[in-house]
Structures are given as C-alpha cells and as structure tokens.
N, C-alpha and C. Protein backbone atom coordinates (compact mmCIF):
# COMPACT_ATOMS: atom_id res chain seq x y z
N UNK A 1 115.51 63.55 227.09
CA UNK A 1 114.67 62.96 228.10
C UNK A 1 115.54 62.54 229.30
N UNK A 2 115.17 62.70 230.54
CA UNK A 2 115.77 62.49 231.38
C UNK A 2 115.68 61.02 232.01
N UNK A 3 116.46 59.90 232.41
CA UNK A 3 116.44 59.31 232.92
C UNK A 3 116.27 58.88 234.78
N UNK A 4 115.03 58.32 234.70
CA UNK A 4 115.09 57.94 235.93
C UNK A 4 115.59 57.74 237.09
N UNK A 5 116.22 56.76 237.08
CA UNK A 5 117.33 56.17 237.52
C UNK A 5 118.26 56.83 238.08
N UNK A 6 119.24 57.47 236.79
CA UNK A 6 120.21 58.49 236.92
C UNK A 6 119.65 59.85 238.24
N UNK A 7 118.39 60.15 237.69
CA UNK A 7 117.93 60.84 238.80
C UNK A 7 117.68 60.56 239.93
N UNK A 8 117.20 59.34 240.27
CA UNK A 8 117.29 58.58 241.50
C UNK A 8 118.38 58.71 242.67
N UNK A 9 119.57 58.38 241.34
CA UNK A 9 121.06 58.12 241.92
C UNK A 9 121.16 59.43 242.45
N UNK A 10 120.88 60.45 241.62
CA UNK A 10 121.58 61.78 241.68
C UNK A 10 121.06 62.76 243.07
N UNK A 11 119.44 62.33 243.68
CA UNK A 11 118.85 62.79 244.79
C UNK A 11 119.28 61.78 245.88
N UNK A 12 119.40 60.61 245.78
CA UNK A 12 119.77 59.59 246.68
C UNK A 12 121.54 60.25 247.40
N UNK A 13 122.37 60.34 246.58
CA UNK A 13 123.49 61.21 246.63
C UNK A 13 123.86 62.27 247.01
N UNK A 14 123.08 62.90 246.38
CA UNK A 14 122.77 64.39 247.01
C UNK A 14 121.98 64.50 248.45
N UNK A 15 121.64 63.92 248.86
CA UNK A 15 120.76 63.92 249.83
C UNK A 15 121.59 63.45 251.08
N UNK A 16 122.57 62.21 251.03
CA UNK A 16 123.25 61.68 251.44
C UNK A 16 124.53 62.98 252.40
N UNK A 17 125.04 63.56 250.82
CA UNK A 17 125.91 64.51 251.23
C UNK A 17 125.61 65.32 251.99
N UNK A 18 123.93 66.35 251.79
CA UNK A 18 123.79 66.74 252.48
C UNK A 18 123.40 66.77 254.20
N UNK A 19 122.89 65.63 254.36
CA UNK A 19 123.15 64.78 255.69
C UNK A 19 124.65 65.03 256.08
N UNK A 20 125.40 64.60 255.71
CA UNK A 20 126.63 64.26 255.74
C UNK A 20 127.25 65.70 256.90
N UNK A 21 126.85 67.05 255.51
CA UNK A 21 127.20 67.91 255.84
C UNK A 21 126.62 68.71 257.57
N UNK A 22 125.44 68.24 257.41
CA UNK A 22 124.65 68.86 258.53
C UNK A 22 125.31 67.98 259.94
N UNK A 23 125.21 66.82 259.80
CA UNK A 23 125.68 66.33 260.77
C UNK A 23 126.89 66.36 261.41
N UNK A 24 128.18 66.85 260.77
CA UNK A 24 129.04 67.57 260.47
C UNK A 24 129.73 68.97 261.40
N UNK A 25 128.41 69.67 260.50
CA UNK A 25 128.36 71.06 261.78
C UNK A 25 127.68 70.60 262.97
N UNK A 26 126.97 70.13 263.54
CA UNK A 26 126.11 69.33 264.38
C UNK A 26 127.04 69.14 265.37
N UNK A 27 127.93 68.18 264.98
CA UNK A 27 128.95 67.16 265.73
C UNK A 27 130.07 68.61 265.86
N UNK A 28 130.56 68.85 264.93
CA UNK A 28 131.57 70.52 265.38
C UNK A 28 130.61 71.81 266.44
N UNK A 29 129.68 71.49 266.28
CA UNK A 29 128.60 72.53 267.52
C UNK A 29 128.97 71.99 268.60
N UNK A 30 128.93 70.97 268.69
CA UNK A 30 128.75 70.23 270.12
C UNK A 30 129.99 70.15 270.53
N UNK A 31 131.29 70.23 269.53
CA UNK A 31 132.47 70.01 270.21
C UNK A 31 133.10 71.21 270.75
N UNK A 32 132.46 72.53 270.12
CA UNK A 32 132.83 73.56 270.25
C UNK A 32 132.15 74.40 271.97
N UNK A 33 130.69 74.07 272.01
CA UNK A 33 130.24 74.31 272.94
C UNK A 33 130.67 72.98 274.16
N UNK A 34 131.03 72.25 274.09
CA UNK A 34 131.22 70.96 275.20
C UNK A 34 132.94 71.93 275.80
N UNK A 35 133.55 72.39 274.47
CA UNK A 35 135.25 72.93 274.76
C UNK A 35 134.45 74.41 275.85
N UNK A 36 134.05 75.55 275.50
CA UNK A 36 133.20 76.19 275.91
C UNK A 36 133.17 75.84 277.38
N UNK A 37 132.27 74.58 277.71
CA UNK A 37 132.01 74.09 279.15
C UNK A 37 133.56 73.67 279.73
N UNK A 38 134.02 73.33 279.14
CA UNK A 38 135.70 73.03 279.73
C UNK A 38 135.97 74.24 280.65
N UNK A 39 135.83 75.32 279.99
CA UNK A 39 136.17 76.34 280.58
C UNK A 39 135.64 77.43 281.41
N UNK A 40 134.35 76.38 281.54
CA UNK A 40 133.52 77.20 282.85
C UNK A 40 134.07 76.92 284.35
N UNK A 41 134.37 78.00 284.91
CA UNK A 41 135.12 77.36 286.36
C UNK A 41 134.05 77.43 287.29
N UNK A 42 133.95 76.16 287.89
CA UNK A 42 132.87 75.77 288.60
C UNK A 42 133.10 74.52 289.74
N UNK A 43 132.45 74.63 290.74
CA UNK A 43 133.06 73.56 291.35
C UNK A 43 132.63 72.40 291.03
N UNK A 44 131.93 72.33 290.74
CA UNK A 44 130.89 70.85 290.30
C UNK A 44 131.16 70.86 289.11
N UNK A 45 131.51 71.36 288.12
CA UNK A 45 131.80 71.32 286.96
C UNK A 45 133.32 70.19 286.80
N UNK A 46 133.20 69.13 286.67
CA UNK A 46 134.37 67.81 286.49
C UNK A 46 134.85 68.07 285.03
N UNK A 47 134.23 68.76 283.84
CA UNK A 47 135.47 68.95 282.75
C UNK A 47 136.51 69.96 283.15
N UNK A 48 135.65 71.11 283.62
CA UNK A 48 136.69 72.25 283.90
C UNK A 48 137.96 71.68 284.70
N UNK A 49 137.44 70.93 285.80
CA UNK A 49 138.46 70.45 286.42
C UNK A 49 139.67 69.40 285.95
N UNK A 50 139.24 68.24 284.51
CA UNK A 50 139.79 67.82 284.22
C UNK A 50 140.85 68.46 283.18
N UNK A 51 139.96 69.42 282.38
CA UNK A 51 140.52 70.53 281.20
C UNK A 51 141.87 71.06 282.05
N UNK A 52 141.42 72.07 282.74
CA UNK A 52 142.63 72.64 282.95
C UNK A 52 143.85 72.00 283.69
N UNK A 53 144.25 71.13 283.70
CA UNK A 53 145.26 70.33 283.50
C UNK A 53 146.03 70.58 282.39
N UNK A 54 145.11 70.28 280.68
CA UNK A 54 145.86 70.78 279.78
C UNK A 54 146.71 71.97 279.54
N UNK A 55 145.55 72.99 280.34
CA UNK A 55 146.31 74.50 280.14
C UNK A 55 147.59 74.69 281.27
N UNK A 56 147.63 73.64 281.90
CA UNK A 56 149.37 73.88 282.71
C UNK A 56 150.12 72.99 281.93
N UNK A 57 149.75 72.39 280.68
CA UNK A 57 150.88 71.92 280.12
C UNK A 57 151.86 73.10 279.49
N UNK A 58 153.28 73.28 279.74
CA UNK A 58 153.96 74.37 279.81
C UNK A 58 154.16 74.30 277.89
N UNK A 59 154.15 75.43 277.39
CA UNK A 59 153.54 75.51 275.50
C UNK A 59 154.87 75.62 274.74
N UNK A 60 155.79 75.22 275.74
CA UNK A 60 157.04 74.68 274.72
C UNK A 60 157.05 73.26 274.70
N UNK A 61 156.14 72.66 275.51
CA UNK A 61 156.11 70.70 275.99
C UNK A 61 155.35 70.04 274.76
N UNK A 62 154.21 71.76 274.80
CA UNK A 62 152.88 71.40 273.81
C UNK A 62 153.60 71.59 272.19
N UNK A 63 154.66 72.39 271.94
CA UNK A 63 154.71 72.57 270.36
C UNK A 63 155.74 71.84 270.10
N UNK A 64 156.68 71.07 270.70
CA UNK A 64 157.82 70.17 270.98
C UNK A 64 157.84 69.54 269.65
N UNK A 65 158.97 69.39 268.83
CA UNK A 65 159.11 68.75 267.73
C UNK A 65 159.23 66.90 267.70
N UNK A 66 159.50 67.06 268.84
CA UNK A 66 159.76 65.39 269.58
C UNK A 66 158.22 64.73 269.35
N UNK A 67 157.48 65.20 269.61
CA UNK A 67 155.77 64.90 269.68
C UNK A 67 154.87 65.42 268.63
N UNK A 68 155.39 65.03 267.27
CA UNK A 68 154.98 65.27 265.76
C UNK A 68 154.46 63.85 265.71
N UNK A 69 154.24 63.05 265.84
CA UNK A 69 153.82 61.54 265.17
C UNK A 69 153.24 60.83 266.92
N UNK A 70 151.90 60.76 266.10
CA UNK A 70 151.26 59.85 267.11
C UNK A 70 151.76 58.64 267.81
N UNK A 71 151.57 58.48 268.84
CA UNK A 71 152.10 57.55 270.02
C UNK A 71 150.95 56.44 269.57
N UNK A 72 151.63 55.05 270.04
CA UNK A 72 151.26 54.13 270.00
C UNK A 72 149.74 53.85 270.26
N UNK A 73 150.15 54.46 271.65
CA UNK A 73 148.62 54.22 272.78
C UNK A 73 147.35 55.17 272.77
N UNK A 74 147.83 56.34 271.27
CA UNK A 74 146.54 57.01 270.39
C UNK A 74 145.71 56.08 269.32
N UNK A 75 146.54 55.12 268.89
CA UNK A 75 145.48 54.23 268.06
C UNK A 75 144.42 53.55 268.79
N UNK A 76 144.86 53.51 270.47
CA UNK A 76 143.75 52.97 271.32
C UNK A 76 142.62 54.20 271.81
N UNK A 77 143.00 54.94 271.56
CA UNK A 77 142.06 56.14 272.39
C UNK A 77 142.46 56.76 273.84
N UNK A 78 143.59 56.47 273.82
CA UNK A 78 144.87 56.48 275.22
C UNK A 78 145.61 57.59 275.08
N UNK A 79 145.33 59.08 275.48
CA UNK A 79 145.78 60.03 275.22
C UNK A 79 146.78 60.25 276.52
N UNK A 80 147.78 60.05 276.81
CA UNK A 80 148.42 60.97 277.16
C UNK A 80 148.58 60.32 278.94
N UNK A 81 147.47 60.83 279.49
CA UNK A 81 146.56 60.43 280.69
C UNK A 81 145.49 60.55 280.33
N UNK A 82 144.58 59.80 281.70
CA UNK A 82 143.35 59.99 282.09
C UNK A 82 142.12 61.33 281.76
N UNK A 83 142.99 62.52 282.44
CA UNK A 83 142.64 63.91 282.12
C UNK A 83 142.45 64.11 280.73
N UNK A 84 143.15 63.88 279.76
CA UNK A 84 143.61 63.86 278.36
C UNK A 84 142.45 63.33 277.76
N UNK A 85 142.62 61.74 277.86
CA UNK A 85 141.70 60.82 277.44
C UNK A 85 139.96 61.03 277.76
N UNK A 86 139.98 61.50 278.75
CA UNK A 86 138.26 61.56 279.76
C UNK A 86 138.03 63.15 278.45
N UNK A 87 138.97 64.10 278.61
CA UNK A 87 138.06 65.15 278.27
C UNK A 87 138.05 65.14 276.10
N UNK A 88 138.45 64.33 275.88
CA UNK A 88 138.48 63.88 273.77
C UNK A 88 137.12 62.95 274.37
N UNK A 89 137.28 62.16 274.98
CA UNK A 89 136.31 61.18 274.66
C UNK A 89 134.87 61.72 275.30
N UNK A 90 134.61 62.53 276.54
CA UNK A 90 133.09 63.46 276.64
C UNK A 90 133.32 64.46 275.60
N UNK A 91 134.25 65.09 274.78
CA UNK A 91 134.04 66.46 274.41
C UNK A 91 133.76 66.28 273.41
N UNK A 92 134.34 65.18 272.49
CA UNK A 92 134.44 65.19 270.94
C UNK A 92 133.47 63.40 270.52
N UNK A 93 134.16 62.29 271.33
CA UNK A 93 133.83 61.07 270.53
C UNK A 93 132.49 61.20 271.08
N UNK A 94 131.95 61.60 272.38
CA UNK A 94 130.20 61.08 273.05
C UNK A 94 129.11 61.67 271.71
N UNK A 95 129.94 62.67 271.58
CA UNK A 95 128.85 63.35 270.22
C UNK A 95 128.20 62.94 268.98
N UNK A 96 129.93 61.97 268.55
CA UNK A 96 130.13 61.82 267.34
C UNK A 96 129.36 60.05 267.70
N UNK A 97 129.28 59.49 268.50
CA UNK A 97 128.65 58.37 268.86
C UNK A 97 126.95 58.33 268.84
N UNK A 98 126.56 59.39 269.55
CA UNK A 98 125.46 59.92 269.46
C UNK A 98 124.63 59.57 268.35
N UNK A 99 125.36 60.63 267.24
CA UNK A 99 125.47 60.78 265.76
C UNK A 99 124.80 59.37 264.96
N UNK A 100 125.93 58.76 265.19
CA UNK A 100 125.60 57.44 265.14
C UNK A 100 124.95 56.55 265.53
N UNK A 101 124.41 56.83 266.59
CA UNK A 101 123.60 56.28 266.64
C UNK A 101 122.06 56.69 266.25
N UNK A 102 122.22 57.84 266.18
CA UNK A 102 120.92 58.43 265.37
C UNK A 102 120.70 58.22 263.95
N UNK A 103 122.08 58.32 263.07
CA UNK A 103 122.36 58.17 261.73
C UNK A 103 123.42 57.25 261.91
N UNK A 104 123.20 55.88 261.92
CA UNK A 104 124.02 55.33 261.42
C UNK A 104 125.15 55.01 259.87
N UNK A 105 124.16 55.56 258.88
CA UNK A 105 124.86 55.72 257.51
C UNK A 105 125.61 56.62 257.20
N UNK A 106 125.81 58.16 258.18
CA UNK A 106 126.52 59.20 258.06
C UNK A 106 127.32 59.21 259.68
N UNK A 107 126.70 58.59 260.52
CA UNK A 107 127.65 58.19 261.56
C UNK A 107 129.06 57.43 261.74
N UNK A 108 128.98 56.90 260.59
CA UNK A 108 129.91 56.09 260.84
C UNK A 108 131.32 56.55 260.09
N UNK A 109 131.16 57.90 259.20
CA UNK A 109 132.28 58.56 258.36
C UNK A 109 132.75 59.52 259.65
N UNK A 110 131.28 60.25 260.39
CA UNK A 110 131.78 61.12 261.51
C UNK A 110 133.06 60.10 262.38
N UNK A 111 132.71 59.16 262.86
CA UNK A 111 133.11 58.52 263.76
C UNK A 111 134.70 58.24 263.07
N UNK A 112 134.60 58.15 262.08
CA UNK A 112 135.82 57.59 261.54
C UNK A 112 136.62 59.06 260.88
N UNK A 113 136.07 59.77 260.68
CA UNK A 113 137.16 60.99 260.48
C UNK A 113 137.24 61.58 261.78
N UNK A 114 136.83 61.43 262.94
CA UNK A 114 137.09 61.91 264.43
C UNK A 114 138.25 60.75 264.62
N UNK A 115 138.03 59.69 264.44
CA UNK A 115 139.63 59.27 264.85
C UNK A 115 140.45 59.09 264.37
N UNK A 116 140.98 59.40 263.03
CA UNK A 116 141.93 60.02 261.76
C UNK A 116 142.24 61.40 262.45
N UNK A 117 141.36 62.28 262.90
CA UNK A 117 141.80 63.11 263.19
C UNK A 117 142.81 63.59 264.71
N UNK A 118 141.53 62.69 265.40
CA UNK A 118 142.39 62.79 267.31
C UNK A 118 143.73 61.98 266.63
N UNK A 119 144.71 61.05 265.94
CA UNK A 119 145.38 60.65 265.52
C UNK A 119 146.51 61.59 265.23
N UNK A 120 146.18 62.58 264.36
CA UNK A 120 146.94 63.46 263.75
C UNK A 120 146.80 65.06 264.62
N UNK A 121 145.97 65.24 265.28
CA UNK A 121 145.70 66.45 265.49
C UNK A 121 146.27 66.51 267.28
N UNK A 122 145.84 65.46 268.25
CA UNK A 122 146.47 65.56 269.15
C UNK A 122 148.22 65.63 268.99
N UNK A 123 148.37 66.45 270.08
CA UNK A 123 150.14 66.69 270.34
C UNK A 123 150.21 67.82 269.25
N UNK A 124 151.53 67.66 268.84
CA UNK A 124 152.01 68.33 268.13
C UNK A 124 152.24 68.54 266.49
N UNK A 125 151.50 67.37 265.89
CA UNK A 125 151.69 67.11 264.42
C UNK A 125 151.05 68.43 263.91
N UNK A 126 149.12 68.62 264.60
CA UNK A 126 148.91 69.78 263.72
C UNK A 126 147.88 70.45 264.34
N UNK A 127 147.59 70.24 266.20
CA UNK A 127 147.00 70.70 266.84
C UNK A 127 147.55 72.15 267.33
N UNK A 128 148.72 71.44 268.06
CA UNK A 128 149.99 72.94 268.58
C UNK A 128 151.04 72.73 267.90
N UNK A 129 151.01 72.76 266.82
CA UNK A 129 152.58 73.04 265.83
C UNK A 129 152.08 74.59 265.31
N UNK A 130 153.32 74.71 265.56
CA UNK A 130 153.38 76.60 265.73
C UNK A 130 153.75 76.61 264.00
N UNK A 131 154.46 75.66 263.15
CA UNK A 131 154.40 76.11 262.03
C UNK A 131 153.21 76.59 260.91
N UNK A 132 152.08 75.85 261.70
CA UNK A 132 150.69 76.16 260.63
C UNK A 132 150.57 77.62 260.90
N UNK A 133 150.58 78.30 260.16
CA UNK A 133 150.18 79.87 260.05
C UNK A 133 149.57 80.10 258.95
N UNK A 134 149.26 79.28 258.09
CA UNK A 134 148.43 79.93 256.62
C UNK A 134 147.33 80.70 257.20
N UNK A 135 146.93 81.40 256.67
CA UNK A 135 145.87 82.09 256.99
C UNK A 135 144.27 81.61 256.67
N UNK A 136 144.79 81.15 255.44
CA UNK A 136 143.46 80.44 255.04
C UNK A 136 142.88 78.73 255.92
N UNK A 137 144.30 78.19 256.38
CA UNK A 137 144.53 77.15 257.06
C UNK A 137 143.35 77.68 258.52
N UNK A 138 143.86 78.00 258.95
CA UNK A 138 143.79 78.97 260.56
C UNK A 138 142.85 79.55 260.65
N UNK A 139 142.28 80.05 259.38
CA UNK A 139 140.86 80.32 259.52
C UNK A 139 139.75 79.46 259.44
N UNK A 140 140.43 78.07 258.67
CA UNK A 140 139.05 77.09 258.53
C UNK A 140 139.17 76.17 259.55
N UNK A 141 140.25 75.61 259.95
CA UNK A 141 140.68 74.33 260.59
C UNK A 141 141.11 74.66 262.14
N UNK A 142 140.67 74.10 263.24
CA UNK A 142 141.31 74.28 264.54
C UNK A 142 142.57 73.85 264.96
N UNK A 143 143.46 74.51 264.10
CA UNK A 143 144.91 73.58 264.13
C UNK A 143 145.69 74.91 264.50
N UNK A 144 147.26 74.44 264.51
CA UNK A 144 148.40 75.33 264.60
C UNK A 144 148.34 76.38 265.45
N UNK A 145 148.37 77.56 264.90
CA UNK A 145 148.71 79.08 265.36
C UNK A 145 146.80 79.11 266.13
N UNK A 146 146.52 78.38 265.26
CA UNK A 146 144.35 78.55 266.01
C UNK A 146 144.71 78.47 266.97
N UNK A 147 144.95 77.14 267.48
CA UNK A 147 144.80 76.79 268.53
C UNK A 147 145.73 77.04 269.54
N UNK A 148 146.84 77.32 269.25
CA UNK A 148 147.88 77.99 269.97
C UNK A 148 147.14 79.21 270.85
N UNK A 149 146.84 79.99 269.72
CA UNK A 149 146.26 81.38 270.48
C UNK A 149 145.22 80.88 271.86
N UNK A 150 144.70 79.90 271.31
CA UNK A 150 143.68 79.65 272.55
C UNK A 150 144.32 79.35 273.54
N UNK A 151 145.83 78.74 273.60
CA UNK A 151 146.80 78.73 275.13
C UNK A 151 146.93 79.82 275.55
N UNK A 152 147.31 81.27 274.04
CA UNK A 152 147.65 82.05 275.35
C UNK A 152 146.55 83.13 275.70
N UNK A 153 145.06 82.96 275.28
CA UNK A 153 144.04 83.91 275.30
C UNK A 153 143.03 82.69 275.62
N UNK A 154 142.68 81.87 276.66
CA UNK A 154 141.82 81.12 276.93
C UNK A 154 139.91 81.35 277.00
N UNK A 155 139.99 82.52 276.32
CA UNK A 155 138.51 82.83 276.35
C UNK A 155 138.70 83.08 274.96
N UNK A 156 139.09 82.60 274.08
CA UNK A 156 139.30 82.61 272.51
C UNK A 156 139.32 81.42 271.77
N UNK A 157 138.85 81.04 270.57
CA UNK A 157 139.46 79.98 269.75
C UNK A 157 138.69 78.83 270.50
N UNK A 158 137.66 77.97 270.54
CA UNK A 158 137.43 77.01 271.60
C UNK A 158 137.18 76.19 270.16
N UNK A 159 136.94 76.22 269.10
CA UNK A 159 136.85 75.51 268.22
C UNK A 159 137.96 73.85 268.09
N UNK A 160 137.40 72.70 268.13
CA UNK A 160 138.19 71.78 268.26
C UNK A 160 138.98 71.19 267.00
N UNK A 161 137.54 70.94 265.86
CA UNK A 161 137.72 70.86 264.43
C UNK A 161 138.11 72.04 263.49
N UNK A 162 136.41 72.82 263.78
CA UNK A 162 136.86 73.90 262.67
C UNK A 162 136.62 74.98 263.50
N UNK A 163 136.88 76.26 262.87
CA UNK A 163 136.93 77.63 263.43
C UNK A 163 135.52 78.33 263.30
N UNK A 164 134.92 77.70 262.23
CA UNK A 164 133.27 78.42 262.24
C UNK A 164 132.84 79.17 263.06
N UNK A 165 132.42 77.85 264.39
CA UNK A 165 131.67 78.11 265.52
C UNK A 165 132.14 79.70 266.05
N UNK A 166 133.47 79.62 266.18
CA UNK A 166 134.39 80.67 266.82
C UNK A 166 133.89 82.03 265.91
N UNK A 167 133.76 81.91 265.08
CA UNK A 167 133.38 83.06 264.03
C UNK A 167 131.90 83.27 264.21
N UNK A 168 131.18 82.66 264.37
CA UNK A 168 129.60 82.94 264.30
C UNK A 168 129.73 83.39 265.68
N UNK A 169 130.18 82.91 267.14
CA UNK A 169 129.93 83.07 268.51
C UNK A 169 130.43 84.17 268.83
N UNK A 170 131.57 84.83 268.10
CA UNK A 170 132.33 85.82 268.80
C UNK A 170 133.17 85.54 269.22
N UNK A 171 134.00 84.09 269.46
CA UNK A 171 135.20 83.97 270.01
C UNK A 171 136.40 84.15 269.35
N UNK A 172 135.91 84.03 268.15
CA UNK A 172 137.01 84.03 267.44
C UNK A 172 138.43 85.17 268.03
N UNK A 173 139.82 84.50 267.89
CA UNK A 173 140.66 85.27 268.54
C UNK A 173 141.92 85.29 267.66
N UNK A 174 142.20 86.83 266.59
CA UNK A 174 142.97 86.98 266.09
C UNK A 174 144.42 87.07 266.56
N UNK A 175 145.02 86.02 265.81
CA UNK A 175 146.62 85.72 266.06
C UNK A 175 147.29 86.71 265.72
N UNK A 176 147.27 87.95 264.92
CA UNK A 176 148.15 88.90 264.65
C UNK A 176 148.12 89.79 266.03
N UNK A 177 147.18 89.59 266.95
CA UNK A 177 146.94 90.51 267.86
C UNK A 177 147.83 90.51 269.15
C-alpha cells in the first residue's frame, strides 16, 4: 500500500525540481539571447557599445595566469569596470532577478548559483582559461576553450552558462576548426 504522505513529499519534490529546471533554461535563454544583443552593432544599441570593450581586451590579458582567483571587488558585483559590471548585471543578474521575483522559491538558488558563478567564471579561473579543453566540459558549460573561441570567431559561442542555446540556435562554434 502506498503511503500518502511519502507521495505527497515525492510530487511536492519533484515538482519543485522540475521548476527548478525550467527556470534554469529560462534564465540561460535570456542570457544567451541578451549576449546575442551585445553583439548587434547599432547605434542606439548601449550593450553593443558597452560589450565591445571586452572584445579589445587583448586574449593574452584575458587567459593570464595572474587572474585565476577572484578579486576582492567581485564579491561586490564590481567587475573590473563599469563596462564589465553594466553588461553581467543587464545580461545575466536582471534575468535571474526577474526570476525571482516571479518564483521566489526557485529564484533564489538561480540568484545564488549566478553569483558562485560570476565569482569563479569571470577572468580567468574558468571563463578564458585556455586549459579547459575536455570535450565533454566545452560542450556543456560556457567555459575555457567555449568561450575562448567566441574571442576569436565573435558570431559563435554566445552562450554565457551553458552551450545548449548555442547548439539548438546554430551558433555553436567548433574549437577544432
């Protein structure tokens, strides 16, 4: 006989996760298409203008072993500069805020693995560190050699988190190439 309860727990849970998950890709859609708009050149367009700033950062500055461990003024949300800071916080946190505020009970893991991640993933730890090359890595995660390629093929790879988007859209941009 099945218990109640237990079943309760078990749809309450399940249900949860799956939220979890949707909101997830949701919040990676939006970061992927917001990166996307970065790179529309436009005059009125103020990300493009702030974005490409990044892409004159010269990609030996960007994979620099010196800039493996987050800076102080990333635990504040203080990237770098202005340019830096303005385009994480419209591209990636406005979303993940959003989120939250729509779902507060699954908002608040988004919100908090977005800044675990801008933590570790800005600079060089595992955004542009040229050592990530797994394949299996590089295909799921917007890190390393991913995102590298997108410095030197800028209509490729716009994925911030994961590589999905890039795979379903067509951007996807093979590194052996």
């Amino acid at each position: 006989m099945i218990n109640i309860d237990s079943l309760n727990y078990f749809i309450d849970h399940y249900y949860f996760y799956i939220k979890l998950i949707n909101w997830f890709l949701i919040w990676t859609l939006c970061e992927y298409w917001m990166h996307r708009l970065m790179h529309f050149n436009h005059k009125y367009n103020f990300l493009y203008h702030i974005h490409k700033y990044h892409h004159y950062i010269p990609i030996e500055s960007l994979i620099s072993a010196d800039k493996r461990l987050p800076k102080f003024s990333y635990f504040f949300f203080w990237f770098e500069n202005l340019n830096e800071t303005i385009e994480i916080v419209v591209g990636e946190t406005l979303p993940a805020l959003l989120i939250f505020y729509i779902d507060q009970e699954v908002g608040k893991y988004i919100l908090i693995f977005h800044y675990f991640y801008e933590l570790l993933a800005t600079d060089s730890l595992l955004e542009h560190n040229p050592d990530i090359n797994n394949k299996l890595i590089i295909n799921t995660l917007a890190i390393g050699q991913f995102h590298l390629e997108h410095h030197r093929r800028q209509n490729k790879n716009f994925g911030f988190t994961i590589t999905l988007w890039d795979h379903i859209f067509g951007t996807y941009g093979d590194m052996s190439k």
